[in-house]
C-alpha atoms as a PDB file:
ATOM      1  CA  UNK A   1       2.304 -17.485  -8.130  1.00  0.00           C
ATOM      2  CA  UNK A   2       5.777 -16.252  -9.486  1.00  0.00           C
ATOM      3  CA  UNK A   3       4.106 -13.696 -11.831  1.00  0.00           C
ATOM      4  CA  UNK A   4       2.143 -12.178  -9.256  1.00  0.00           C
ATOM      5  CA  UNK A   5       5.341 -12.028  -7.037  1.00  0.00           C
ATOM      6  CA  UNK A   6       7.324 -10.043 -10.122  1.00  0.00           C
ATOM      7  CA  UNK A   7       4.075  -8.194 -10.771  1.00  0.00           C
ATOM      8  CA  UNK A   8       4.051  -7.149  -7.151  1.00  0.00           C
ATOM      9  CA  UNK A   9       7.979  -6.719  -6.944  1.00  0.00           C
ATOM     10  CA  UNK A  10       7.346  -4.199 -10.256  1.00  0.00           C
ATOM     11  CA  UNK A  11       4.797  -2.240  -9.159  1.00  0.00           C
ATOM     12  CA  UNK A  12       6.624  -1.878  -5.828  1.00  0.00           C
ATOM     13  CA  UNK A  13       9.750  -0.572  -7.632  1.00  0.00           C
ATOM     14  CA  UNK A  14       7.895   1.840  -9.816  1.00  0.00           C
ATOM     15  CA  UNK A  15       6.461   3.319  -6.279  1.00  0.00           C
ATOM     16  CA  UNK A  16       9.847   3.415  -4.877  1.00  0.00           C
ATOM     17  CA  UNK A  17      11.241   5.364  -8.172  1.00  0.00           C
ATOM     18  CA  UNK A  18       8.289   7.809  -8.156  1.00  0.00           C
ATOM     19  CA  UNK A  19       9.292   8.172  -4.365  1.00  0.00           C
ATOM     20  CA  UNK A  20      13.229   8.767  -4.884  1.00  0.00           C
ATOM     21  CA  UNK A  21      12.346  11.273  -8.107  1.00  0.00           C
ATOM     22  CA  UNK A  22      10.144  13.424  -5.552  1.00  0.00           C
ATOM     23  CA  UNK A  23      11.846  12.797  -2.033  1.00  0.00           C
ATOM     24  CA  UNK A  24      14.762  15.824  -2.685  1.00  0.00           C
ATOM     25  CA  UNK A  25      17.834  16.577  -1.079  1.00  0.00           C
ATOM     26  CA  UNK A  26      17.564  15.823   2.759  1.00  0.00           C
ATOM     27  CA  UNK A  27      18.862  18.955   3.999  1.00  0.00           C
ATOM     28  CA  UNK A  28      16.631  21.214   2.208  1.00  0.00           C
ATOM     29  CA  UNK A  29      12.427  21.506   1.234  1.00  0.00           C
ATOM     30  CA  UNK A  30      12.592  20.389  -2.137  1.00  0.00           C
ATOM     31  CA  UNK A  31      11.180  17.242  -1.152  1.00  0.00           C
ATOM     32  CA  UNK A  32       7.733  18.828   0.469  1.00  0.00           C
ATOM     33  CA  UNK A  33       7.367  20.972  -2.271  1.00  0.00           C
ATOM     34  CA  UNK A  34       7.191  18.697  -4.835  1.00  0.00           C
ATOM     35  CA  UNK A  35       4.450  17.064  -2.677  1.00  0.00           C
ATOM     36  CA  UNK A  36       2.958  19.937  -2.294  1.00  0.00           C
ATOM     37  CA  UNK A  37       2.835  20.472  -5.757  1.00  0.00           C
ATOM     38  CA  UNK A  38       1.743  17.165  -6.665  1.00  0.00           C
ATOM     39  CA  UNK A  39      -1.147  17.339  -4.061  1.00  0.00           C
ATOM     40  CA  UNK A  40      -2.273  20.528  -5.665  1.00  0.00           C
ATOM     41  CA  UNK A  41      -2.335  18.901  -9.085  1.00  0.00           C
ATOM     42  CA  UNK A  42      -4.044  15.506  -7.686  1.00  0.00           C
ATOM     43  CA  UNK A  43      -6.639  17.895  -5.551  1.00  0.00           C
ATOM     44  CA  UNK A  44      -8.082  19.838  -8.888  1.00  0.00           C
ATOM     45  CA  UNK A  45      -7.481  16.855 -11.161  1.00  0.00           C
ATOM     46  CA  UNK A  46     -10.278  14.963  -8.714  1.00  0.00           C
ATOM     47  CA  UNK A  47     -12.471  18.570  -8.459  1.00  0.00           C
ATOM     48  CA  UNK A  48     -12.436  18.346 -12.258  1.00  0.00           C
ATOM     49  CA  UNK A  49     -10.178  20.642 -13.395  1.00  0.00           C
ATOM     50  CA  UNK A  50      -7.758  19.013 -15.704  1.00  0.00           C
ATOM     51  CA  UNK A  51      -6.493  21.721 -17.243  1.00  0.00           C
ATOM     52  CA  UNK A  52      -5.370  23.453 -14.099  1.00  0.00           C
ATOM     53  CA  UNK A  53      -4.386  20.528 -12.370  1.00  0.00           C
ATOM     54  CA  UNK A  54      -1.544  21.251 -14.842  1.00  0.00           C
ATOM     55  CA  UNK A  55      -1.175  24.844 -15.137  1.00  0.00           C
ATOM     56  CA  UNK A  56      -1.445  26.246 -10.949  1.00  0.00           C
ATOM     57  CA  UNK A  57       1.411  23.954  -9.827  1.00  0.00           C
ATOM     58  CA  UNK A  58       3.655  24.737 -13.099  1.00  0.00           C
ATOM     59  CA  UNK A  59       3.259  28.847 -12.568  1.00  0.00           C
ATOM     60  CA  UNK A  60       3.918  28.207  -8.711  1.00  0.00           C
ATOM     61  CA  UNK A  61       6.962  26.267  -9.316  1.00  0.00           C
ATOM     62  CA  UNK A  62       8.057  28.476 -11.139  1.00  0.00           C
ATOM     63  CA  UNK A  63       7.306  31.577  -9.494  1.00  0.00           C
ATOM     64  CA  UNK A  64       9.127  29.430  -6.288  1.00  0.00           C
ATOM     65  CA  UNK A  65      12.294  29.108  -8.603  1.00  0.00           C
ATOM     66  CA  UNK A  66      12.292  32.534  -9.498  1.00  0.00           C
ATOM     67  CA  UNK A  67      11.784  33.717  -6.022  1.00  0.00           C
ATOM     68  CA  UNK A  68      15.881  33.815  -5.189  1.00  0.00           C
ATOM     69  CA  UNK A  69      16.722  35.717  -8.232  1.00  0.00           C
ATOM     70  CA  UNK A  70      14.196  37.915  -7.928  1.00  0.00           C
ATOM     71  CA  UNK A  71      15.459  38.638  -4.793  1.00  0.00           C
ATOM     72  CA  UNK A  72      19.104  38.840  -5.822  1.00  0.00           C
ATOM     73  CA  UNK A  73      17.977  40.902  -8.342  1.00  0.00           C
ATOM     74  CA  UNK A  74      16.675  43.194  -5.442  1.00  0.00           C
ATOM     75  CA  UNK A  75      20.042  43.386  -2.930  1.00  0.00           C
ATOM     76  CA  UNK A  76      18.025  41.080   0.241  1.00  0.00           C
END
């Protein structure tokens, strides 16, 4: 009974970990869209596309990082 009680306390610290490493700032949308971005890569990992499970939510978070330089780089 006690290793399934610190198998069960272990699994539920590695799910609140993966939740505190996505969750973001409070005060700003980091936090849905890493969700986002993980839903994207869960959705075409299931529809059986490994490969762009890994390469659509890279180029969009990037492209989303880029997007206030870019517009820096423009004067908005």
């Amino acid at each position: 009974m006690n290793r399934l009680r610190s198998v069960g306390r272990a699994i539920g610290a590695a799910i609140v970990a993966v939740f505190d490493a996505v969750r973001g700032d409070p005060d700003s949308s980091e936090g849905a869209v890493n969700l986002g971005l993980i839903g994207l890569a869960a959705g075409l990992f299931i529809a059986g596309e490994p490969a762009l499970a890994l390469i659509v939510p890279s180029s969009l978070l990037v492209t989303l990082g880029s997007l206030p330089a870019i517009a820096k780089v423009l004067g908005h």
